[in-house]
N, C-alpha and C. Protein backbone atom coordinates (compact mmCIF):
# COMPACT_ATOMS: atom_id res chain seq x y z
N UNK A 1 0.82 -1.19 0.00
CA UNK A 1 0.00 0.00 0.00
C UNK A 1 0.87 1.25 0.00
N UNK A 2 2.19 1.18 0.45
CA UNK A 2 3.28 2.55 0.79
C UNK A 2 3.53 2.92 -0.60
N UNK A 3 3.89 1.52 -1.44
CA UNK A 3 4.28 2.17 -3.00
C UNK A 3 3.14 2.45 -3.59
N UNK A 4 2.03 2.55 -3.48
CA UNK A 4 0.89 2.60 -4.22
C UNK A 4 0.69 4.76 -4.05
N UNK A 5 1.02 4.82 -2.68
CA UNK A 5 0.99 6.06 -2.03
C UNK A 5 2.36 6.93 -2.64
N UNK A 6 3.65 6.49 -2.77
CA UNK A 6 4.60 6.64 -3.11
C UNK A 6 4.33 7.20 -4.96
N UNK A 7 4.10 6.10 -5.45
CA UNK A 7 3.63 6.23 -6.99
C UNK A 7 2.61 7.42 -7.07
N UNK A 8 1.41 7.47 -6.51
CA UNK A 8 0.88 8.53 -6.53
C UNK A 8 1.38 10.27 -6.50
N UNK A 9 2.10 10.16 -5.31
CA UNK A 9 2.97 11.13 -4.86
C UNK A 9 3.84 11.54 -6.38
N UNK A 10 4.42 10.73 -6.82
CA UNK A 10 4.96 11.03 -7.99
C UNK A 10 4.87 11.61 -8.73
N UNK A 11 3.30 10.99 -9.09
CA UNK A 11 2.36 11.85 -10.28
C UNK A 11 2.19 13.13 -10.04
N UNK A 12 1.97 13.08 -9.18
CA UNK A 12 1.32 14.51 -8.24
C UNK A 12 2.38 15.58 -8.51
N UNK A 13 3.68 14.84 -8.03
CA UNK A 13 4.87 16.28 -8.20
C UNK A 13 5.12 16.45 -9.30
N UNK A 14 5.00 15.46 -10.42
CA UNK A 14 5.11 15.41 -12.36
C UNK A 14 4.10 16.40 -12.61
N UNK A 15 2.75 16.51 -12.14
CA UNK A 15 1.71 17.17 -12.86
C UNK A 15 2.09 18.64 -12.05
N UNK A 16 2.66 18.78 -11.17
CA UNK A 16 3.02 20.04 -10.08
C UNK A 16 4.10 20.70 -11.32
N UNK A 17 4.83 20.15 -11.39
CA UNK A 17 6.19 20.93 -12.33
C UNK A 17 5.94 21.15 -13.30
N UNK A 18 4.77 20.07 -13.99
CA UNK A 18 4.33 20.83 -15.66
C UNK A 18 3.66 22.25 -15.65
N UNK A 19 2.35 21.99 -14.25
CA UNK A 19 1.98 23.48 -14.49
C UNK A 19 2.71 24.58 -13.95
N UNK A 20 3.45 24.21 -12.91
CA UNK A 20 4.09 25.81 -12.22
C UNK A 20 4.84 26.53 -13.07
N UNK A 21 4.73 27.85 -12.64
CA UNK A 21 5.02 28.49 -13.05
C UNK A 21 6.32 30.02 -12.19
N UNK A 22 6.48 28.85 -11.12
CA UNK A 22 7.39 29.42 -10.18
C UNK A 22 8.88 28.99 -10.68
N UNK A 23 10.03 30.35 -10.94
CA UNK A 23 10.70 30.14 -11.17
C UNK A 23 12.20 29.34 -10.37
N UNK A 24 11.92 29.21 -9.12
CA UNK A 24 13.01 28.20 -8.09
C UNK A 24 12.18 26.69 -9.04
N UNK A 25 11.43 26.35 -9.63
CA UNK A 25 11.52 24.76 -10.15
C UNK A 25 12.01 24.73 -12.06
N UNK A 26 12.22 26.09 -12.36
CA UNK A 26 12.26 26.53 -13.75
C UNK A 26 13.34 25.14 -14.12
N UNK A 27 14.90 24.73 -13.52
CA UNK A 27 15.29 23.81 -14.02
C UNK A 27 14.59 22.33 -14.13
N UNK A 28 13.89 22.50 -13.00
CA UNK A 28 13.52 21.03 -12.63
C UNK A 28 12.21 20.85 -13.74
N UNK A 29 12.12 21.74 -14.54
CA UNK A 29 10.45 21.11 -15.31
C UNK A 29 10.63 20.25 -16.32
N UNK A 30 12.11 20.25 -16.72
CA UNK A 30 12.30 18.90 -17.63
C UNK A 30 12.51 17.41 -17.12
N UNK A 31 12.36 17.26 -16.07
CA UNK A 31 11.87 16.34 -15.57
C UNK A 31 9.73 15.74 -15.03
N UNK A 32 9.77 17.00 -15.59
CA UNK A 32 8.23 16.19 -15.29
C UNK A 32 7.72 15.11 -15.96
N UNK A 33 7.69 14.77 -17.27
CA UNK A 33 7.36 13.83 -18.00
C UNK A 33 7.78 12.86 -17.51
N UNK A 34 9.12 12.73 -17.09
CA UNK A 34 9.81 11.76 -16.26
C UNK A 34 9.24 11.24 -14.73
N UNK A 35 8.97 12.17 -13.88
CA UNK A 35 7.72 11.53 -12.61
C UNK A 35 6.71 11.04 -12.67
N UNK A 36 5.70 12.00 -13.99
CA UNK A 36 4.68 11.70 -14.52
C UNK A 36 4.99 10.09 -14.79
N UNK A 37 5.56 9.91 -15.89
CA UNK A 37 5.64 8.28 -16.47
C UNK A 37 6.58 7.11 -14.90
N UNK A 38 7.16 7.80 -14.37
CA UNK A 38 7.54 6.35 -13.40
C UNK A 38 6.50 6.44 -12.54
N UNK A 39 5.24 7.95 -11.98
CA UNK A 39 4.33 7.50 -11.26
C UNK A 39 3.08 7.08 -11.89
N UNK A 40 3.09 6.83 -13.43
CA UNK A 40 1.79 5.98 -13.67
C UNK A 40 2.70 4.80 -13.70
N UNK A 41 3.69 4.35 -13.97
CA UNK A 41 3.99 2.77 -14.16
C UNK A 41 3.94 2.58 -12.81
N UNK A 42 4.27 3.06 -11.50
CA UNK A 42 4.26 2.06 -10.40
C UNK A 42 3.02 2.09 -9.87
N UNK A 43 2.32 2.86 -10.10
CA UNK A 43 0.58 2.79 -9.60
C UNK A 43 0.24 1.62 -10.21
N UNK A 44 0.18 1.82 -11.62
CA UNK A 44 0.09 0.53 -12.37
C UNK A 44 0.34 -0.76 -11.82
N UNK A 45 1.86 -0.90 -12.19
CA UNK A 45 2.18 -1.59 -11.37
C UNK A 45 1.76 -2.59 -9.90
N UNK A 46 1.66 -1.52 -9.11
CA UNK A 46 1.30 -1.78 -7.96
C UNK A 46 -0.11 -2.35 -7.97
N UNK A 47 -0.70 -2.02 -8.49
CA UNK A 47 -2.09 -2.15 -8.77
C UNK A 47 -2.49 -3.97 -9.28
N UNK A 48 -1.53 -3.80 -10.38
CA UNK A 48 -1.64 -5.18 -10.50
C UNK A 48 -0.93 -6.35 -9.53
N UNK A 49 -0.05 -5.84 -9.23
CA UNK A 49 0.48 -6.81 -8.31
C UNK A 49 -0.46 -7.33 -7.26
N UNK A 50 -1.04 -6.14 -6.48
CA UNK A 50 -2.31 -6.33 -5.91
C UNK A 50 -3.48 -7.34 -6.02
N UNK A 51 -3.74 -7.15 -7.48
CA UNK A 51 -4.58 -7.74 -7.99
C UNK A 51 -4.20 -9.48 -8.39
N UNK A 52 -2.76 -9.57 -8.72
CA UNK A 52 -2.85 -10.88 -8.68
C UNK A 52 -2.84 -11.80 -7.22
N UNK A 53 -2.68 -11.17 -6.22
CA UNK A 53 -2.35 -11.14 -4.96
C UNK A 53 -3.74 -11.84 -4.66
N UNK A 54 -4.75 -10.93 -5.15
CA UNK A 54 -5.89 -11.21 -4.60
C UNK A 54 -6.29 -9.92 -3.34
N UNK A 55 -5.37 -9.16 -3.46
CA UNK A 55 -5.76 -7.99 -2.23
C UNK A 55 -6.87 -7.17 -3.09
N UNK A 56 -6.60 -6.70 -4.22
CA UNK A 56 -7.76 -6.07 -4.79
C UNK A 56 -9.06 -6.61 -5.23
């Protein structure tokens, strides 16, 4: 459940850096695509793992 929360978190700061518009993250916005995509694969991820588990 921590990586499921973790992965989320991810997304969250990927979709944070695409829109801001504050310049202290101005280097860091070429990395958003990059949080974005490792926090949908481990939600994903996680998700299924879950699911073969039988927890979901």
């Amino acid at each position: 459940m921590f990586q499921l929360f973790l992965g989320l978190l991810l997304l969250i700061f990927g979709v944070f850096l695409k829109t801001t518009k504050d310049q202290g993250f101005a280097k860091s916005k070429k990395f958003a695509w990059m949080f974005i995509g490792i926090g949908i694969l481990s939600v994903v991820g996680q998700l299924l793992i879950m699911y073969q588990k039988g927890e979901l």
